[in-house]
C-alpha atoms as a PDB file:
ATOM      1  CA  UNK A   1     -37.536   0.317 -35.068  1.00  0.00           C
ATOM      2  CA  UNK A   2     -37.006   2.700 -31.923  1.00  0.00           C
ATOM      3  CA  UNK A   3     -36.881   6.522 -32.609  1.00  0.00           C
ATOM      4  CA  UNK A   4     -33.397   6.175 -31.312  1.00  0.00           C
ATOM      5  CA  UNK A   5     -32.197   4.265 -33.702  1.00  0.00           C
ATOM      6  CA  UNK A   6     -33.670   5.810 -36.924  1.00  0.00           C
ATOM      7  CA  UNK A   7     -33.742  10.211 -36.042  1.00  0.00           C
ATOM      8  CA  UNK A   8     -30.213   9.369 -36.853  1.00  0.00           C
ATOM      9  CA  UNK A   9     -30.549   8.771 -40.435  1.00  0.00           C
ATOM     10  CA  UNK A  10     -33.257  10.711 -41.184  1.00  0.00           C
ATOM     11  CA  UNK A  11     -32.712  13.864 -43.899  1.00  0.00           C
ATOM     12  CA  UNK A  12     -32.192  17.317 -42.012  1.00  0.00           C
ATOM     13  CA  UNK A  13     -35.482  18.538 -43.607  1.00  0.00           C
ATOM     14  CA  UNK A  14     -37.507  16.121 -42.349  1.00  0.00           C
ATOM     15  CA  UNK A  15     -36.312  16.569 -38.871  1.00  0.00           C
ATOM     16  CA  UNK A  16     -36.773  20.625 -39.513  1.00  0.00           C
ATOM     17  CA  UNK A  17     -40.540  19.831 -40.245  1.00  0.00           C
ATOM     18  CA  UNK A  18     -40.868  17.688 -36.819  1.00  0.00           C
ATOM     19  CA  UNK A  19     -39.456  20.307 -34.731  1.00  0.00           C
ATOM     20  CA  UNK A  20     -41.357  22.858 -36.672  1.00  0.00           C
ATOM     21  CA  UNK A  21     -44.687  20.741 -35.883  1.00  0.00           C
ATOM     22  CA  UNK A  22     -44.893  19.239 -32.490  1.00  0.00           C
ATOM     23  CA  UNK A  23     -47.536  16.959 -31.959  1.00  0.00           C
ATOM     24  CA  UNK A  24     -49.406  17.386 -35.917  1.00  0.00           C
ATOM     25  CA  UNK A  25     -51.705  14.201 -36.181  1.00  0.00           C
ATOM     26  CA  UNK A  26     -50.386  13.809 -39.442  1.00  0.00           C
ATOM     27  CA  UNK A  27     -47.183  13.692 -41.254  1.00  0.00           C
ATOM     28  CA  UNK A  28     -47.277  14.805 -44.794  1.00  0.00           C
ATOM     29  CA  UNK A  29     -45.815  13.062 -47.386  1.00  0.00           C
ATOM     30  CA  UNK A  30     -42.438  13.730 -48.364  1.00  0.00           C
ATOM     31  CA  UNK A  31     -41.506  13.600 -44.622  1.00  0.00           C
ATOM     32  CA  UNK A  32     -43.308  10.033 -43.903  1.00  0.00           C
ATOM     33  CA  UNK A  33     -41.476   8.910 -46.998  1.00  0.00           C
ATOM     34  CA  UNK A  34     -38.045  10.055 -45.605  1.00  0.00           C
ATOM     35  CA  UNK A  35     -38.757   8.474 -42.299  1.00  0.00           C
ATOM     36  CA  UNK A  36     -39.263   5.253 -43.900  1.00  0.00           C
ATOM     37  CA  UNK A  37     -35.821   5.894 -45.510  1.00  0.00           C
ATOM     38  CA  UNK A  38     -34.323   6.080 -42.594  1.00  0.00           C
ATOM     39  CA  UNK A  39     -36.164   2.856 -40.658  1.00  0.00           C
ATOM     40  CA  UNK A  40     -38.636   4.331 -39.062  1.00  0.00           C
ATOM     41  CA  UNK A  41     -42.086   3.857 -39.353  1.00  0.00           C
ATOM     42  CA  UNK A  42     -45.716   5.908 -38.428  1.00  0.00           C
ATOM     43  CA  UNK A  43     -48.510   4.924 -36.073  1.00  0.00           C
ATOM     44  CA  UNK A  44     -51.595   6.407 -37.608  1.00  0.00           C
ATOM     45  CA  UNK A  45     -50.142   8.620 -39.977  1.00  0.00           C
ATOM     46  CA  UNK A  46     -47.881  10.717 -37.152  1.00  0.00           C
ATOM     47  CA  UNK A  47     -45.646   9.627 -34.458  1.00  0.00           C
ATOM     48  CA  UNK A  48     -46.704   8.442 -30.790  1.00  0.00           C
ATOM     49  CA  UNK A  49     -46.272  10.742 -27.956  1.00  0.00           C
ATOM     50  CA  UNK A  50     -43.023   9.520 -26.435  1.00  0.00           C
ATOM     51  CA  UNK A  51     -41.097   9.878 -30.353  1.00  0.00           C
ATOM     52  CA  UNK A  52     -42.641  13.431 -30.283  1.00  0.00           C
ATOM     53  CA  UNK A  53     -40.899  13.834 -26.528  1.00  0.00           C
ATOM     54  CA  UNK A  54     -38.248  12.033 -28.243  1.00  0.00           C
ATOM     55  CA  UNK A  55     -37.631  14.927 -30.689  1.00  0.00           C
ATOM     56  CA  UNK A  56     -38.081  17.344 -28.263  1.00  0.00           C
ATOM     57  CA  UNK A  57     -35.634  16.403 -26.098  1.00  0.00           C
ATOM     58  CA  UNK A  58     -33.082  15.867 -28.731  1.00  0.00           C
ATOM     59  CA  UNK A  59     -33.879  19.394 -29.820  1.00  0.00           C
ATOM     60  CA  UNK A  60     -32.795  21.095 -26.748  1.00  0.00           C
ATOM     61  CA  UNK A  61     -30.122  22.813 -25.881  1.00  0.00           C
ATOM     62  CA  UNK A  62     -27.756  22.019 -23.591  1.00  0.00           C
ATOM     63  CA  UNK A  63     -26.587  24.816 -21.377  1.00  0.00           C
END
């Protein structure tokens, strides 16, 4: 399932520890577990590069 459609339903935590660590090759745990929750799923243990730009856009602010 697309990024789109899952960051919505993801726990609040887990989304903290994305933001927190841009880019980490892997995604402990806890955190893969609650994207799996959610209906997401990992490539290699981490996300690819445009779900990481993903989050980063979604993480901006909007002036």
């Amino acid at each position: 399932m697309e990024i789109h459609r899952w960051w919505l339903e993801l726990e609040l935590p887990a989304k903290q520890w994305f933001r927190e660590n841009n880019g980490a090759a892997e995604v402990p745990g806890p955190v893969a577990e609650a994207v799996a929750a959610a209906g997401g799923n990992l490539s290699d243990g981490t996300l690819t590069l445009r779900e990481w730009d993903f989050i980063v856009t979604q993480s901006e602010f909007v002036d």
